[in-house]
Protein backbone atom coordinates (compact mmCIF):
# COMPACT_ATOMS: atom_id res chain seq x y z
CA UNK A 1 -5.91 -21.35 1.24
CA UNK A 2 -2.63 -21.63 -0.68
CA UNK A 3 -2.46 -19.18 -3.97
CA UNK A 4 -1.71 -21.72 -7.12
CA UNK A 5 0.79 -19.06 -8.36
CA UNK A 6 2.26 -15.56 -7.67
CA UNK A 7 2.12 -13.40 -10.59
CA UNK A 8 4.57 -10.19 -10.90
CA UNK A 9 4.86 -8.64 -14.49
CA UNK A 10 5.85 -4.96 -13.87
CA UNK A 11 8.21 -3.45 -11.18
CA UNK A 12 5.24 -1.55 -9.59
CA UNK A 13 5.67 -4.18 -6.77
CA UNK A 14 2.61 -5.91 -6.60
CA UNK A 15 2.17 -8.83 -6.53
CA UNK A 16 -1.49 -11.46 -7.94
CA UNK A 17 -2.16 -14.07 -6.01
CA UNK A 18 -3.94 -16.68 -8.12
CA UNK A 19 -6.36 -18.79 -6.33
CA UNK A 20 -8.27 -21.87 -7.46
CA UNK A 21 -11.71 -21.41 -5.58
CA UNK A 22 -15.14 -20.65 -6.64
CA UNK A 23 -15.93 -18.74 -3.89
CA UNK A 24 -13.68 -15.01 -3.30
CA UNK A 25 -11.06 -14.07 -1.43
CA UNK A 26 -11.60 -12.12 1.67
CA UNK A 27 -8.73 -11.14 3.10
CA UNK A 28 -5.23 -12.17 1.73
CA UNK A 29 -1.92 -12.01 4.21
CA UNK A 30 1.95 -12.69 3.47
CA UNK A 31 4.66 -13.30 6.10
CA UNK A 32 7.36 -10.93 6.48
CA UNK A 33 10.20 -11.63 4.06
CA UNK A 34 8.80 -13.76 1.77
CA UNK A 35 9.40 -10.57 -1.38
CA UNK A 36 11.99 -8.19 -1.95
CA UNK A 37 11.40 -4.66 -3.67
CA UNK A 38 13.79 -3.59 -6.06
CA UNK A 39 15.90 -2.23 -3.62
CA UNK A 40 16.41 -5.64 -2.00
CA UNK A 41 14.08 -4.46 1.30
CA UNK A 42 12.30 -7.51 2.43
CA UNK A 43 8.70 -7.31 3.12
CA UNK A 44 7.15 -6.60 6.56
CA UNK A 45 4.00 -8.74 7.51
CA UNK A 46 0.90 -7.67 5.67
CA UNK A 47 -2.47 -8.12 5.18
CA UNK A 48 -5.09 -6.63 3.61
CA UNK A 49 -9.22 -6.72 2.90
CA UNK A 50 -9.31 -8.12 -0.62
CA UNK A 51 -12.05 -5.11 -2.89
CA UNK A 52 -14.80 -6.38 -5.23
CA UNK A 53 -13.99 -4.47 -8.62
CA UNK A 54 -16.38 -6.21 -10.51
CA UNK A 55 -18.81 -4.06 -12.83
């Protein structure tokens, strides 16, 4: 599944992936190089189990 948007409103550099599904995210991945940090360092590959913070 494709995120809708990318959401970045803060230089903490992370990044929202907004999906349009009804059922959650499991696991979310992005392919190297595809964000820069403020520095300009591209990021590596990465992926990561997606939490359940709900109360």
């Amino acid at each position: 599944m494709q995120p809708i948007a990318l959401a970045d409103d803060d230089p903490d550099n992370y990044v929202y992936a907004c999906l349009d599904a009804a059922s959650p995210a499991i696991e979310i991945s992005v392919a190297a190089g595809l964000f820069h940090d403020p520095g300009d360092d591209a990021n590596p590959t990465t992926s990561a189990l997606v939490l359940d913070r709900t109360p």
